[in-house]
Protein backbone atom coordinates (compact mmCIF):
# COMPACT_ATOMS: atom_id res chain seq x y z
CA UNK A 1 0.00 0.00 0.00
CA UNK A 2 1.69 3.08 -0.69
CA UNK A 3 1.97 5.87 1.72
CA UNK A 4 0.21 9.12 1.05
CA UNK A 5 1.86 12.04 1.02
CA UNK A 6 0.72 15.26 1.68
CA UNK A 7 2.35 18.92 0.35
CA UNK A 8 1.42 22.69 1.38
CA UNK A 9 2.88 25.10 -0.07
CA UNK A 10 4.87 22.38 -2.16
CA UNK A 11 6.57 21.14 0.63
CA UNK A 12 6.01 18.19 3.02
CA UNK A 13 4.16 19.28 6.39
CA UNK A 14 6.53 16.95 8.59
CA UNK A 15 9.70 18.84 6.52
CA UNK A 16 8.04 22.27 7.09
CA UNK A 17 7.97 21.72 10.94
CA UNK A 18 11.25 19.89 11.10
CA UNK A 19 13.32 22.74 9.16
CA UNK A 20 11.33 26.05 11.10
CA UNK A 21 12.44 23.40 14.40
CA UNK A 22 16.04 23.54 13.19
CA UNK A 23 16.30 27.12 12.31
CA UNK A 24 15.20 28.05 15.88
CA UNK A 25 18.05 26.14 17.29
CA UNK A 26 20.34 28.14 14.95
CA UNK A 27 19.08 30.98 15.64
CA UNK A 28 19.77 29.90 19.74
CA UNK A 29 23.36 28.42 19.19
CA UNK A 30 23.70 31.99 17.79
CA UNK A 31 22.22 33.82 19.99
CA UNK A 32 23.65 31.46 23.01
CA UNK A 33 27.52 31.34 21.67
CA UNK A 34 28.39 29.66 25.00
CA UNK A 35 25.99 26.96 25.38
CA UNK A 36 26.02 23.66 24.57
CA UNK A 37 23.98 21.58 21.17
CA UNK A 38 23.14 19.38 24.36
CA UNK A 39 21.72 22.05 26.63
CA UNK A 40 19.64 24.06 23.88
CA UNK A 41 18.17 20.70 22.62
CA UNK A 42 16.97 20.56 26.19
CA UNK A 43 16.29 23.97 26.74
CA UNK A 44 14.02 23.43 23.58
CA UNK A 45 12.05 20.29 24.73
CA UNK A 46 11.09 21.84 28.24
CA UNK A 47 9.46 24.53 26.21
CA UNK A 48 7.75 22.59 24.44
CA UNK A 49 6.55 20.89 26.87
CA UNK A 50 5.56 23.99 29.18
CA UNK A 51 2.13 23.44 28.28
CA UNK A 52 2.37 27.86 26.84
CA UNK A 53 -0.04 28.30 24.52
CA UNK A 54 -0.59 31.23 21.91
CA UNK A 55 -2.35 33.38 24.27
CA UNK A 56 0.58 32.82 27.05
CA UNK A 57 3.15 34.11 24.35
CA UNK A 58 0.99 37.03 23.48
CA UNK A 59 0.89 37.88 27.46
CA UNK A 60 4.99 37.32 27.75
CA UNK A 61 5.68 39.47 24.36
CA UNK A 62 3.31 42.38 25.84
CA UNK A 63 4.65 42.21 29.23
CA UNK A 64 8.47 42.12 27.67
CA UNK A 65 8.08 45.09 25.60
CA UNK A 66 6.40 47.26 27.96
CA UNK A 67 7.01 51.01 26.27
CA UNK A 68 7.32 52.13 29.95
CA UNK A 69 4.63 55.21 29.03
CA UNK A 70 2.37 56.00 32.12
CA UNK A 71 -1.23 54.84 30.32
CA UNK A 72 0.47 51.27 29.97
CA UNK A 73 1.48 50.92 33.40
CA UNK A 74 -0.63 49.47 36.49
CA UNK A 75 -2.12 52.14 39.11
CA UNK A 76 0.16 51.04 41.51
CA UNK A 77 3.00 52.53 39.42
CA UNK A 78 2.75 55.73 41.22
CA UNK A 79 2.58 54.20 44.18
CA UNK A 80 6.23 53.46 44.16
CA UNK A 81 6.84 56.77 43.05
CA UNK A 82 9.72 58.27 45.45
CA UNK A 83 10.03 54.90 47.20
CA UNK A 84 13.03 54.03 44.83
CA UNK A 85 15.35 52.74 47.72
CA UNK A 86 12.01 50.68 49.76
CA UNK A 87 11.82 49.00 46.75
CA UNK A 88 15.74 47.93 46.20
CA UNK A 89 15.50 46.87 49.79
CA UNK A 90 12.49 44.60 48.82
CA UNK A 91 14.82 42.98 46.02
CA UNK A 92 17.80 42.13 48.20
CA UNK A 93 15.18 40.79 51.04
CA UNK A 94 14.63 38.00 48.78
CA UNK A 95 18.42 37.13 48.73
CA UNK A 96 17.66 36.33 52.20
CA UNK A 97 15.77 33.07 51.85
CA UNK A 98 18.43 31.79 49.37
CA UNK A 99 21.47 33.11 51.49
CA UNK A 100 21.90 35.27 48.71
CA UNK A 101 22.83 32.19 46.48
CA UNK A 102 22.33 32.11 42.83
CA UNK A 103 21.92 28.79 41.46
CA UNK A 104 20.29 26.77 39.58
CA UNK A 105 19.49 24.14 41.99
CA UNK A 106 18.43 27.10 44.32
CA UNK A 107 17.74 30.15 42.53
CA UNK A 108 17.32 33.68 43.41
CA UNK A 109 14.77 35.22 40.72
CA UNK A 110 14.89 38.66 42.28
CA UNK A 111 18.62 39.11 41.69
CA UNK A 112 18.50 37.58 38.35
CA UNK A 113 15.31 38.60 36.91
CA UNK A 114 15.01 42.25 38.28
CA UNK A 115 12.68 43.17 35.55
CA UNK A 116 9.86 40.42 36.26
CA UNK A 117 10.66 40.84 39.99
CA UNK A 118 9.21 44.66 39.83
CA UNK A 119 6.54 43.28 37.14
CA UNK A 120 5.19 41.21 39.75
CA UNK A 121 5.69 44.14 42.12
CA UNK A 122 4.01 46.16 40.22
CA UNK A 123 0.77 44.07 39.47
CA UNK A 124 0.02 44.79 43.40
CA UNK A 125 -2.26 47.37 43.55
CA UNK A 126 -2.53 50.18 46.45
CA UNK A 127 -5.92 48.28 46.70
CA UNK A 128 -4.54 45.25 46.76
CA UNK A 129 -2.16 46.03 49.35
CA UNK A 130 -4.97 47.50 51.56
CA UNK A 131 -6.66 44.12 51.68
CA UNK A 132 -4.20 41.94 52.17
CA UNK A 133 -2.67 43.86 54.91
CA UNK A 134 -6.60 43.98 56.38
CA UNK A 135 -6.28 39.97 55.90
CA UNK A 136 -3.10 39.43 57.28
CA UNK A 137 -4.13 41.60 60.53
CA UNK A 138 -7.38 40.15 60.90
CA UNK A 139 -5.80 36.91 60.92
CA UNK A 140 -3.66 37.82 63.80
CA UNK A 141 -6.25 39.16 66.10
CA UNK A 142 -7.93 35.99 65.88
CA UNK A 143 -4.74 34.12 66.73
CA UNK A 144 -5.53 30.38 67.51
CA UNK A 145 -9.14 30.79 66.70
CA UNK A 146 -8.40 31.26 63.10
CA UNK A 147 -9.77 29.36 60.45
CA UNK A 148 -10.48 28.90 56.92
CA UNK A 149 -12.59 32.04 55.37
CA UNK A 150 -15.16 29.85 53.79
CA UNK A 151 -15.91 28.29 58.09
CA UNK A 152 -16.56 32.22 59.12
CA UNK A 153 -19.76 33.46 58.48
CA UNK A 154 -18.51 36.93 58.62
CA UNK A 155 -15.60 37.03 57.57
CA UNK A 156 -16.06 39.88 54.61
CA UNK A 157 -17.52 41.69 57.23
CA UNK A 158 -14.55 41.74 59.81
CA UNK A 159 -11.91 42.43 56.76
CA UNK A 160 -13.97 45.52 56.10
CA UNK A 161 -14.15 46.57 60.19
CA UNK A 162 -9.77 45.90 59.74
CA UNK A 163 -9.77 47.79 56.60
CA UNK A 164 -11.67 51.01 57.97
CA UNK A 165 -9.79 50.87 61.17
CA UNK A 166 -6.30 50.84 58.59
CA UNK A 167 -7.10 53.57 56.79
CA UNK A 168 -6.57 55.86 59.26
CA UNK A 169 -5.95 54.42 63.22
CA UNK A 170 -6.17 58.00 64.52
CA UNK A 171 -9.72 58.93 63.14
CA UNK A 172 -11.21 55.14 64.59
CA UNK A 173 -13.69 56.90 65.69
CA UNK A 174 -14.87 59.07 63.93
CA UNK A 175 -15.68 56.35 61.34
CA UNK A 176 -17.33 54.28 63.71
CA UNK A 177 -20.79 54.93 61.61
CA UNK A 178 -18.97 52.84 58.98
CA UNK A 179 -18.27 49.59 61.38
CA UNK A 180 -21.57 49.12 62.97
CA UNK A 181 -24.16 46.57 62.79
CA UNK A 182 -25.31 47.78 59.29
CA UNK A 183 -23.94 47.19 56.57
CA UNK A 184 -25.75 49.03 54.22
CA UNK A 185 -24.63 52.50 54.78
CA UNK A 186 -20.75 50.92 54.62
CA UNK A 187 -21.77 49.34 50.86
CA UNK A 188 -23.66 52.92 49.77
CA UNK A 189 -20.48 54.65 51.27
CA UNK A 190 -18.11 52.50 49.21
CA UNK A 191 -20.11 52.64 46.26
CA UNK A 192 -20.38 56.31 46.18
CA UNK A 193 -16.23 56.61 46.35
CA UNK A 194 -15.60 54.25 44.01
CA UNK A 195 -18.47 55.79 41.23
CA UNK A 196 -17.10 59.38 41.90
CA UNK A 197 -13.38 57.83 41.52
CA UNK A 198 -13.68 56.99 37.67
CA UNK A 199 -13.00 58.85 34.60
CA UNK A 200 -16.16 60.37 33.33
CA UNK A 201 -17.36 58.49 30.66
CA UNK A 202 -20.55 56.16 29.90
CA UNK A 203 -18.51 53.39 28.99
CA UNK A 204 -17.10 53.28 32.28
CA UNK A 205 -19.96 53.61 34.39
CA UNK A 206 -21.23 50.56 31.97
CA UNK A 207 -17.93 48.46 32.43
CA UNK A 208 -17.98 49.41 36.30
CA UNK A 209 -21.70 47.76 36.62
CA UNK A 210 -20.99 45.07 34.32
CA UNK A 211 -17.92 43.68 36.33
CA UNK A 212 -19.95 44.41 39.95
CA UNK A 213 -23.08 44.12 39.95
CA UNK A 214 -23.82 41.57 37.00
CA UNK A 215 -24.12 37.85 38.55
CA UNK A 216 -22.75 36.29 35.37
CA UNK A 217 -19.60 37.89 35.82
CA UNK A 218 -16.32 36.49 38.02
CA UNK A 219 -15.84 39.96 39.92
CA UNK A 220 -19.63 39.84 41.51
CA UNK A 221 -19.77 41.44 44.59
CA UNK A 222 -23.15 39.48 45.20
CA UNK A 223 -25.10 42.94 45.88
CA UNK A 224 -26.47 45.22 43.33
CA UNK A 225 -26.74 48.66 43.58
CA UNK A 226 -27.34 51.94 41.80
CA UNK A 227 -28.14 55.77 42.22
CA UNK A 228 -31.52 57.12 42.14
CA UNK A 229 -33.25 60.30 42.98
CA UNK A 230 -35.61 59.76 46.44
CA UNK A 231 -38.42 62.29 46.97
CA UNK A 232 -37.92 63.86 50.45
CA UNK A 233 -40.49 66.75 51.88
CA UNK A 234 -38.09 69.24 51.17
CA UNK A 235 -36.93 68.03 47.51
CA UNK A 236 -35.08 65.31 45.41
CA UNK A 237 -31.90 63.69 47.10
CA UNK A 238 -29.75 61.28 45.26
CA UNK A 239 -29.77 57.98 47.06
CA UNK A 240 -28.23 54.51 46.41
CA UNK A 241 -30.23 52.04 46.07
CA UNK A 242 -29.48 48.61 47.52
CA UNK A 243 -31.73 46.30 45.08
CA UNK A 244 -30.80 43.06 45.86
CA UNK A 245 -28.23 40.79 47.95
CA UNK A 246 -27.29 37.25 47.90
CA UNK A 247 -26.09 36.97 51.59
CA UNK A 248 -27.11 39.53 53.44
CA UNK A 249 -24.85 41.74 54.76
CA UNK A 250 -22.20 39.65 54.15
CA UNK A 251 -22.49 40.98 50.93
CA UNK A 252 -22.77 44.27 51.51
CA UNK A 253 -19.42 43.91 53.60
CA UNK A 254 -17.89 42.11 50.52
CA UNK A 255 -19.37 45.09 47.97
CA UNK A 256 -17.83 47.23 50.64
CA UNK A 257 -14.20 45.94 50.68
CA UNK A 258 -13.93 45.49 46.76
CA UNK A 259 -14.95 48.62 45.87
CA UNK A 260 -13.43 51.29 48.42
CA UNK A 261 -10.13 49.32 46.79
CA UNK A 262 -11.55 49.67 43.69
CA UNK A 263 -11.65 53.40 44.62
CA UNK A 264 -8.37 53.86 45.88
CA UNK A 265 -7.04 52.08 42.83
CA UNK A 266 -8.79 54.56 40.58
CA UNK A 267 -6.73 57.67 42.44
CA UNK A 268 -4.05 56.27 42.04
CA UNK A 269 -3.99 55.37 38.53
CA UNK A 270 -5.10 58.94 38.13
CA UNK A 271 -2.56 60.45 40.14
CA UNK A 272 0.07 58.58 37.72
CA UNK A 273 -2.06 60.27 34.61
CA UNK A 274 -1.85 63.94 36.03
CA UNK A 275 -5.61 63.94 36.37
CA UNK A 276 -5.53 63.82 40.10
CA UNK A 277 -3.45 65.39 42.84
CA UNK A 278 -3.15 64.42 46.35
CA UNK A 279 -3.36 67.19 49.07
CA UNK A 280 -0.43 67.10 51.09
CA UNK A 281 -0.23 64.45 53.95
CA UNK A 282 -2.77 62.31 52.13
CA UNK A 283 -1.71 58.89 50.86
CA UNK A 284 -3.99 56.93 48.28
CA UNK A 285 -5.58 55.03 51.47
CA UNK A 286 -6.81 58.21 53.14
CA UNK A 287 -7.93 59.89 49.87
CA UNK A 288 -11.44 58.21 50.79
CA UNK A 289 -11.46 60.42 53.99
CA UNK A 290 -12.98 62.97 51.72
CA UNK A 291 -16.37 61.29 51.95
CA UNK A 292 -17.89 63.13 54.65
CA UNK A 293 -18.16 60.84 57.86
CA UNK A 294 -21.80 60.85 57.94
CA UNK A 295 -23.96 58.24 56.30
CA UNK A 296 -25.38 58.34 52.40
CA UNK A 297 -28.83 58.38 51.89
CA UNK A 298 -29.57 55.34 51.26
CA UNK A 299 -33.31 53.51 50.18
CA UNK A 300 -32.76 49.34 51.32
CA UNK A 301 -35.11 47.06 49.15
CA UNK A 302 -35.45 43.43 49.87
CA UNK A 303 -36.39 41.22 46.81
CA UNK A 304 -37.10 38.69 48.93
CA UNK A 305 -40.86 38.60 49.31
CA UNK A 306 -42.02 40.83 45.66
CA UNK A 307 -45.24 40.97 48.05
CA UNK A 308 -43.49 43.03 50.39
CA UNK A 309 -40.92 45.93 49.64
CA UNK A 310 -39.43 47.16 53.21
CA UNK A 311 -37.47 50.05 53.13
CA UNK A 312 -34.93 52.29 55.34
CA UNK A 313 -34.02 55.80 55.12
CA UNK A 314 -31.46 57.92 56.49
CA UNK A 315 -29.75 61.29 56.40
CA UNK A 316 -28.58 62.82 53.16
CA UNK A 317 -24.32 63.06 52.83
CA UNK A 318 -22.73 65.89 51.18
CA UNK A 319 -21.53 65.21 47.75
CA UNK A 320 -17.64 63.51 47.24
């Protein structure tokens, strides 16, 4: 039986792939003058068998060639603005777990790869930092009682009481009103800062409920909220209006943490783009000290019972 053979391009497919195979390791034993046939070939097969895929090259090639131009560049970019010598200190600290080895049977990616060490830096948010640092904390008050997140039925709740008390340990009390038994004036709160922190454009507003407030999507906060305009004896008042939530106030307390961080991201990604500037002593956690410490007007609707709509009212803020 003879063997079919198959040409593109009038050549063989198998010959195609086993010539562009061979002019990659020529263009490494070029490129590498000091290494080995033996180690390329293996330096080859390990990345083929990484498991990358097209999208993962596309996400190294981006990431490599990084213009360094401010629009490109995380929020938390100016965040290390000024902090030049925290940060080198943060690269050698790494030496520390290797004893400031090198090699490759114990190797010390911060001192080699300085680049992707700051990259991964760099992806950590000021928001980002605020929560784990309210995480970390939280986990040390409860000392031997802790336990897994997903065994505390509060636990979004006491991340957000850590979080308020971090932003600013002198003014504790002060924001009390945003640590007490309800939740819902926290959640308006935060969702107020974090509306009034984005650029002013429809598509953001749209992208910003999309990503929070739609159940379909990963970054749910499992609450959903929006403005409206409440009738009060004496006029109209804006209001946020707390439509729906999955758990409670457990979810308010979640809605609460992601988007004051949200918030604080926004600043600071602002800051870096000259649209924003912080007033002196403020730092991109206390920025959200502006909201007035008093709580939004808020209208609270349960879904419930449809039968039934029960609703709560308080005191109007001033505007952020």
């Amino acid at each position: 039986m003879q063997r079919r053979y198959i040409n593109v391009n009038f050549g063989a497919t198998a010959e195609r792939k086993r010539q562009a195979l061979e002019d990659v390791r020529q263009a490494m034993r070029e490129r590498f003058t000091n290494t080995s046939d033996h180690d390329i070939e293996k330096f080859i097969e390990h990345l083929l068998a990484s498991g990358w895929n097209s999208d993962d090259v596309e996400s190294y090639n981006k990431q490599a060639s990084m213009s360094g131009h401010a629009s490109t560049r995380p929020s938390v970019e100016a965040f290390m603005f000024h902090n030049e010598h925290v940060l080198d200190q943060v690269f050698l600290n790494q030496g520390t777990y290797t004893e400031f080895r090198d090699t490759a049977a114990d190797p010390n990616y911060a001192l080699r790869h300085r680049g992707q060490t700051e990259l991964t830096l760099r992806r950590l948010t000021p928001g980002d930092l605020l929560m784990l640092e309210a995480a970390s904390t939280y986990s040390g008050i409860l000392g031997e009682a802790d336990e897994p997140s997903t065994e505390q039925s509060d636990y979004w709740r006491q991340i957000w009481v850590t979080m308020v008390n971090l932003l600013h340990p002198v003014k504790r009390t002060e924001l009390g009103w945003l640590t007490s038994s309800d939740m819902a004036g926290a959640a308006s709160w935060a969702y107020k800062f974090s509306h009034n922190s984005m650029r002013y454009s429809e598509y953001d507003y749209m992208w910003f409920r999309e990503t929070f407030f739609e159940p379909r999507s990963r970054f749910y906060v499992g609450t959903k909220l929006s403005f409206i305009n409440e009738r009060l004896s004496s006029g109209f008042v804006e209001a946020v209006q707390i439509h729906h939530t999955e758990h409670g106030d457990e979810s308010l307390a979640m809605a609460a943490v992601v988007l004051l961080c949200y918030g604080i991201d926004n600043y600071a990604r602002a800051v870096l783009l000259g649209e924003r500037v912080l007033r002196a002593g403020e730092t991109y956690r206390s920025v959200a000290l502006r909201v007035p410490a008093l709580k939004p007007y808020y209208v609270y609707r349960s879904e419930a019972d449809h039968a039934i709509q029960e609703t709560q009212q308080y005191p109007a803020s001033d505007s952020l």
